[in-house]
Structure formats: C-alpha cells, structure tokens
PDB file of N, CA and C in Angstrom:
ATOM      1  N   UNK A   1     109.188  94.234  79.045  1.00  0.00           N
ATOM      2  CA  UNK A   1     107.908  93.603  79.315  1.00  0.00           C
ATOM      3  C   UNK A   1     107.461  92.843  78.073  1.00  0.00           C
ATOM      4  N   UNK A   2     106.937  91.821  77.915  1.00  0.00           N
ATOM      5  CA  UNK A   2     106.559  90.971  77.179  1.00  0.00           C
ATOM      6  C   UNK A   2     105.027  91.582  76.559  1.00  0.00           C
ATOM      7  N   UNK A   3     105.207  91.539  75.208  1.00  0.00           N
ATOM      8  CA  UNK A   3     103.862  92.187  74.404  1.00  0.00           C
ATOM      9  C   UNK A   3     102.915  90.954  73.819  1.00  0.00           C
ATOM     10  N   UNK A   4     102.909  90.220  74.688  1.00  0.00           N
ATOM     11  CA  UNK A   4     101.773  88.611  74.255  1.00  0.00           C
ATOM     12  C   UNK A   4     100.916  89.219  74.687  1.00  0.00           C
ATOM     13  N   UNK A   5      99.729  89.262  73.846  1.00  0.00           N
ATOM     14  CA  UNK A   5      98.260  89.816  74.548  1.00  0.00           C
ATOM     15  C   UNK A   5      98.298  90.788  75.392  1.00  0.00           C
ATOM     16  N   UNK A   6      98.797  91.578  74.943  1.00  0.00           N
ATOM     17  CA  UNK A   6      98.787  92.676  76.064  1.00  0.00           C
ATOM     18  C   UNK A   6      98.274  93.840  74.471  1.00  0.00           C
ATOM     19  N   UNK A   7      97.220  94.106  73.910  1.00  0.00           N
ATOM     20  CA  UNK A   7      96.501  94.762  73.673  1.00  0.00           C
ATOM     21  C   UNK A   7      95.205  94.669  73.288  1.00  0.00           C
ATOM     22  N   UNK A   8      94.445  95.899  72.859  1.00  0.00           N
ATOM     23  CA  UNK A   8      93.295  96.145  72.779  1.00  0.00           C
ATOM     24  C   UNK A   8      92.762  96.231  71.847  1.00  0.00           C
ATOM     25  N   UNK A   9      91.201  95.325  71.972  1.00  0.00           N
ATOM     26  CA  UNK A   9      90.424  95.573  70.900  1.00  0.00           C
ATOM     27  C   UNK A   9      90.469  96.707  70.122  1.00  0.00           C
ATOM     28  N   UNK A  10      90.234  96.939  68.709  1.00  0.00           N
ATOM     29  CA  UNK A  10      89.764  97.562  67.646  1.00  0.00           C
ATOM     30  C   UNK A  10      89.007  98.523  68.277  1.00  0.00           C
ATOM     31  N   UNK A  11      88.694  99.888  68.820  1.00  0.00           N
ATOM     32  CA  UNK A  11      87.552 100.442  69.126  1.00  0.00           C
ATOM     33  C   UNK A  11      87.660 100.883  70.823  1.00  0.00           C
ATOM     34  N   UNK A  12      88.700 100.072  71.651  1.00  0.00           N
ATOM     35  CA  UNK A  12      89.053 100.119  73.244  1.00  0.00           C
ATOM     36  C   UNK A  12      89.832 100.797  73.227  1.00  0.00           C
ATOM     37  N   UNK A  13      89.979 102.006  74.541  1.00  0.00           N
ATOM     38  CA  UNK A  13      91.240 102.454  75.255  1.00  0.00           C
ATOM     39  C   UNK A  13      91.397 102.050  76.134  1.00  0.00           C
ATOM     40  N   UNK A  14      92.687 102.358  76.665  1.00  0.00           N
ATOM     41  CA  UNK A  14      93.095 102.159  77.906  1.00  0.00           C
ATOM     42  C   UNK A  14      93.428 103.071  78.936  1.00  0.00           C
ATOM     43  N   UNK A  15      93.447 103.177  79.932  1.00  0.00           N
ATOM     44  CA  UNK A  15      94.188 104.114  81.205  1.00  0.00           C
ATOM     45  C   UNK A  15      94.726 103.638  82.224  1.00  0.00           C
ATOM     46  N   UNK A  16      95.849 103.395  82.415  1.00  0.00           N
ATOM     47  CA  UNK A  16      96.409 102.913  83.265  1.00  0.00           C
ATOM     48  C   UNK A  16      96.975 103.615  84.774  1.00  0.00           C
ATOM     49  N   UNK A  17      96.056 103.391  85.398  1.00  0.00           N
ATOM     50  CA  UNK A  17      96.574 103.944  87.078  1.00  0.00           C
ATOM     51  C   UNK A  17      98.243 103.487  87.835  1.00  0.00           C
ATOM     52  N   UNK A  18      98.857 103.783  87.887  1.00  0.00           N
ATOM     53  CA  UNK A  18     100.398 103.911  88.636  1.00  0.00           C
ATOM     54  C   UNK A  18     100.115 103.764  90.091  1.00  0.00           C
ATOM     55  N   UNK A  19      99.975 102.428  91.088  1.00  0.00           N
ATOM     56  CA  UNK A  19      99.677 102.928  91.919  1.00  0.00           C
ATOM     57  C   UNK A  19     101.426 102.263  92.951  1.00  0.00           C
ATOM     58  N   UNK A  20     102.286 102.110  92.064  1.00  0.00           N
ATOM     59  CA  UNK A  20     103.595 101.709  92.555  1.00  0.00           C
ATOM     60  C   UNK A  20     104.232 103.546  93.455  1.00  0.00           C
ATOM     61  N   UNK A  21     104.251 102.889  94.613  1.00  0.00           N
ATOM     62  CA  UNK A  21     105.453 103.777  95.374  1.00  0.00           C
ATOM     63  C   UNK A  21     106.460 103.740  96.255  1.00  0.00           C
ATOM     64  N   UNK A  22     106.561 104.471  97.147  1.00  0.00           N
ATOM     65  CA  UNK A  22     107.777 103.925  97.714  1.00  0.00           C
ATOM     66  C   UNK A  22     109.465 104.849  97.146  1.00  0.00           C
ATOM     67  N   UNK A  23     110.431 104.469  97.625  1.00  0.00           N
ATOM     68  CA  UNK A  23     112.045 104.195  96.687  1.00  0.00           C
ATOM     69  C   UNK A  23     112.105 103.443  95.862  1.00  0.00           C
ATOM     70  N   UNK A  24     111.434 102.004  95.840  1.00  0.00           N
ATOM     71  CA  UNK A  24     111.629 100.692  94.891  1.00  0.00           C
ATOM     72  C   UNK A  24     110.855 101.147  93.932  1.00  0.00           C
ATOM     73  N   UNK A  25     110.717 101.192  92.760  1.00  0.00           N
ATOM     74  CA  UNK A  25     109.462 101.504  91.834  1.00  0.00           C
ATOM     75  C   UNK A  25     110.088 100.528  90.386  1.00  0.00           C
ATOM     76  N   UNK A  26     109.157  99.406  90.284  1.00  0.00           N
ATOM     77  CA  UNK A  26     109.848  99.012  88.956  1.00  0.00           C
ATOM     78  C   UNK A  26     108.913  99.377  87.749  1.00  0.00           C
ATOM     79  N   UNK A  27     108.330 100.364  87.715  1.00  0.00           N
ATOM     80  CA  UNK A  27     107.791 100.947  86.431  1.00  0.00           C
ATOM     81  C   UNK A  27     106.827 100.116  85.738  1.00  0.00           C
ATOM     82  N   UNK A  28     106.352  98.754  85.970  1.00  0.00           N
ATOM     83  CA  UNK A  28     105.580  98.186  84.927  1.00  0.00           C
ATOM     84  C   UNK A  28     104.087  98.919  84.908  1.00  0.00           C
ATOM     85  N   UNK A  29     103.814  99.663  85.588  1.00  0.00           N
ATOM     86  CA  UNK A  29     102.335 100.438  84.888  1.00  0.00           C
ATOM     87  C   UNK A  29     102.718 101.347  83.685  1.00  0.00           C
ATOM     88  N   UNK A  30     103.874 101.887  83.305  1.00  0.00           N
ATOM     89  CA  UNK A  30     104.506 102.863  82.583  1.00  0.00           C
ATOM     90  C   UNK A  30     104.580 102.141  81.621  1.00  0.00           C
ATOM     91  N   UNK A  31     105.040 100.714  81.737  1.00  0.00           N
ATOM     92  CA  UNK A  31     104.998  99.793  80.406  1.00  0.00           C
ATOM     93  C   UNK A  31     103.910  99.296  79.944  1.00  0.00           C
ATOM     94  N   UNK A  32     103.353  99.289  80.778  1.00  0.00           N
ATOM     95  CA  UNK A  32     101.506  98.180  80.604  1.00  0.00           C
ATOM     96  C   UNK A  32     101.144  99.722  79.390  1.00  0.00           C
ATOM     97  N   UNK A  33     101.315 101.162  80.198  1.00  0.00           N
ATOM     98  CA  UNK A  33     100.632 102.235  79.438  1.00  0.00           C
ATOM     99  C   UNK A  33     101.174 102.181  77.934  1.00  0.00           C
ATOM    100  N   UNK A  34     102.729 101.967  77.652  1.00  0.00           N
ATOM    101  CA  UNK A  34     102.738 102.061  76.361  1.00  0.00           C
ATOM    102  C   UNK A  34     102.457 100.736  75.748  1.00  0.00           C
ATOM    103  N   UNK A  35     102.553  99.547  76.100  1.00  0.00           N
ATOM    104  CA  UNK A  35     101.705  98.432  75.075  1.00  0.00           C
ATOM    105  C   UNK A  35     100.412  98.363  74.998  1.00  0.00           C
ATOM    106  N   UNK A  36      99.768  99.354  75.764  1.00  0.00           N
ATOM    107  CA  UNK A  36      98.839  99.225  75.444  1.00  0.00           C
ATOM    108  C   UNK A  36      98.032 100.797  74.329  1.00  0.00           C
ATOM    109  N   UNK A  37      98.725 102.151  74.411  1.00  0.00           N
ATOM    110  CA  UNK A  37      98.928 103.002  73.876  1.00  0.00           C
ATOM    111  C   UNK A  37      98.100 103.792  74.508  1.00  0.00           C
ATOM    112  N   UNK A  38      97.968 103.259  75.871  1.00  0.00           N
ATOM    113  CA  UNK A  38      97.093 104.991  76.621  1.00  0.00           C
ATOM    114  C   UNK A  38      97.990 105.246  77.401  1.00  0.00           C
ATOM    115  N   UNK A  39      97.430 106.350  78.228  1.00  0.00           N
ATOM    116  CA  UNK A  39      98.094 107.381  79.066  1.00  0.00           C
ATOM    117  C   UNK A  39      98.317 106.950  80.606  1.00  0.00           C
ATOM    118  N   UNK A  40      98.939 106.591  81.049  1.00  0.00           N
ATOM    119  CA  UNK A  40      99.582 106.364  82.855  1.00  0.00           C
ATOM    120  C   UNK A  40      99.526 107.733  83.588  1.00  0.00           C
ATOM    121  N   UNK A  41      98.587 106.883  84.566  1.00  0.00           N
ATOM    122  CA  UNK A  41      98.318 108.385  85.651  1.00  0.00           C
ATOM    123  C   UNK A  41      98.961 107.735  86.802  1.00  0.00           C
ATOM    124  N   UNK A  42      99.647 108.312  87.354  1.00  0.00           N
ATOM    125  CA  UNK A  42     100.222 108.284  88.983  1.00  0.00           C
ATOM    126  C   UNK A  42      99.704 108.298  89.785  1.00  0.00           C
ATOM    127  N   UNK A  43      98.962 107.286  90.769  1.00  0.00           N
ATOM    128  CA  UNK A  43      97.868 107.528  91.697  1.00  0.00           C
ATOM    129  C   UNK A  43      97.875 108.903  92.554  1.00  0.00           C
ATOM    130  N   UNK A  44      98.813 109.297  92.759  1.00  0.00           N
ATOM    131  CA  UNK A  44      99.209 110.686  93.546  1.00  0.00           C
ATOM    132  C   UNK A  44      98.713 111.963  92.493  1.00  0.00           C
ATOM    133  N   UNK A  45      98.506 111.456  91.468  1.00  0.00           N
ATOM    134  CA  UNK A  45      97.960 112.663  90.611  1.00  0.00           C
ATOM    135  C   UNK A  45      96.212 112.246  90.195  1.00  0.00           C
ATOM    136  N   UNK A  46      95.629 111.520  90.712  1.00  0.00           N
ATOM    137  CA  UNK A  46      94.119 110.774  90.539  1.00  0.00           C
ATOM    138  C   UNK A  46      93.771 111.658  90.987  1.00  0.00           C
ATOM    139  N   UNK A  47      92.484 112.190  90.321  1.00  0.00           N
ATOM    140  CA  UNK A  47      91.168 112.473  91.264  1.00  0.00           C
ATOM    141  C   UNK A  47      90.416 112.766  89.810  1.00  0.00           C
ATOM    142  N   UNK A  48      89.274 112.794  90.615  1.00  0.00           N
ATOM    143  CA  UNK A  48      88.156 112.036  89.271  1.00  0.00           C
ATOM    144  C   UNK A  48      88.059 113.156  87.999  1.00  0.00           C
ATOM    145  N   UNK A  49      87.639 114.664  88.493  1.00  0.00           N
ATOM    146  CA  UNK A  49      87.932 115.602  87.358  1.00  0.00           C
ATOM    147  C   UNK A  49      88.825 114.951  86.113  1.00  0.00           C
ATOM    148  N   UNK A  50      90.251 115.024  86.891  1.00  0.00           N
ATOM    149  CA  UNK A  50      90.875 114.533  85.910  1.00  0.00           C
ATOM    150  C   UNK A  50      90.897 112.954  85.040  1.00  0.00           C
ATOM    151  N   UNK A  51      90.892 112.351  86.176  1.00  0.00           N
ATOM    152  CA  UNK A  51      90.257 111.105  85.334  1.00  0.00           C
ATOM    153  C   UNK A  51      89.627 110.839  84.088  1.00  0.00           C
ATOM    154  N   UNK A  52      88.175 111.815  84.958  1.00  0.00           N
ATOM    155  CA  UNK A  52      87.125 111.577  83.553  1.00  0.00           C
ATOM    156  C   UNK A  52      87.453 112.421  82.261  1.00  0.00           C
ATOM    157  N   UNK A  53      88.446 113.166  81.989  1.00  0.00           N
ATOM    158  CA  UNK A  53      88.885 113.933  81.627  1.00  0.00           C
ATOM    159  C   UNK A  53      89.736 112.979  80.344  1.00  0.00           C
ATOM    160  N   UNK A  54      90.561 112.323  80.838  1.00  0.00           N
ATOM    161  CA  UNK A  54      91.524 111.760  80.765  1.00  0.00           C
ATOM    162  C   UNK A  54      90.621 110.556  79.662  1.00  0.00           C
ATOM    163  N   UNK A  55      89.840 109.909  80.642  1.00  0.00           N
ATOM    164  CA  UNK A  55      89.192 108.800  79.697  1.00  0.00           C
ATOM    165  C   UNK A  55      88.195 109.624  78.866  1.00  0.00           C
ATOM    166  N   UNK A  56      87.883 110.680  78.172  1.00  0.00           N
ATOM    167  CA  UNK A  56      86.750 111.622  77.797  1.00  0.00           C
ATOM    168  C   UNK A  56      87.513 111.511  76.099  1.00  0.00           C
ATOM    169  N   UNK A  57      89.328 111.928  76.569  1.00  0.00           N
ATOM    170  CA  UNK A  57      90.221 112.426  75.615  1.00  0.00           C
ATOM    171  C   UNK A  57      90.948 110.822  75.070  1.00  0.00           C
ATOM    172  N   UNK A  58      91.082 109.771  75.545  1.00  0.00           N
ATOM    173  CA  UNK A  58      90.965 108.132  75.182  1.00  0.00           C
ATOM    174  C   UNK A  58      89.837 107.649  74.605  1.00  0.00           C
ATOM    175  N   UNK A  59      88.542 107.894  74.625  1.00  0.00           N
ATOM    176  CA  UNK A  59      87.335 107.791  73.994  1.00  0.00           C
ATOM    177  C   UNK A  59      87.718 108.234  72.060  1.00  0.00           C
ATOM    178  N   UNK A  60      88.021 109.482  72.808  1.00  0.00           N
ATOM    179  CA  UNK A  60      87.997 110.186  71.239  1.00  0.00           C
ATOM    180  C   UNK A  60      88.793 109.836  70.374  1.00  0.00           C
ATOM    181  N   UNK A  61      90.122 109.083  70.696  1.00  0.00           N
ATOM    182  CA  UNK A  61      91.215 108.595  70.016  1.00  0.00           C
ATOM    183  C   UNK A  61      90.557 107.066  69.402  1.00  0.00           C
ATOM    184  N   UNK A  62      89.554 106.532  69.938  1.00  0.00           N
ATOM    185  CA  UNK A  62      89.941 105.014  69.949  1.00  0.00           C
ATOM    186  C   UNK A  62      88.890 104.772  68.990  1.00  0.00           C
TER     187      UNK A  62
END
C-alpha cells in the first residue's frame, strides 16, 4: 500500500474498522491500520463497549 498521506496529525489517532468479508479479503484495512499506527477491529468483533474502549486506549497514546 502506498504511504503518500496516509498519516496523522501530531496529537490524532486512528481506528480502523475491517468491514471486508467474504473468501476474497484483500486486507487493505489491516494496512490502512498500520500506516496509520492504530488498531484494526473486524466488524464481526464491533460493538460499542469495545469500541469506546478501544478509542479511550488510542486517546491515551496520541
């Protein structure tokens, strides 16, 4: 994946939702997650607990 502008302000996180499924899966949310240096959630694993959870523990890093 190409890393042109593909990150974040000084002070921003990121979280990236996975919402690829199926057999075919070409992974680019998995890549978006590491150029951008947050965490990829699998839509099949969403629900908001964790979410907010998730962005609570990205807050604190950034």
């Amino acid at each position: 994946m190409p890393r042109r502008g593909c990150s974040l302000p000084r002070g921003l996180a990121g979280v990236v939702v996975d919402c690829e499924s199926g057999p075919v899966r070409l992974g680019l949310a998995a890549g978006l997650g590491a150029v951008l240096g947050g965490p990829t959630i699998p839509m099949g694993e969403l629900a908001a607990d964790g979410l907010a959870a998730t962005v609570r523990d990205a807050r604190k890093v950034a």
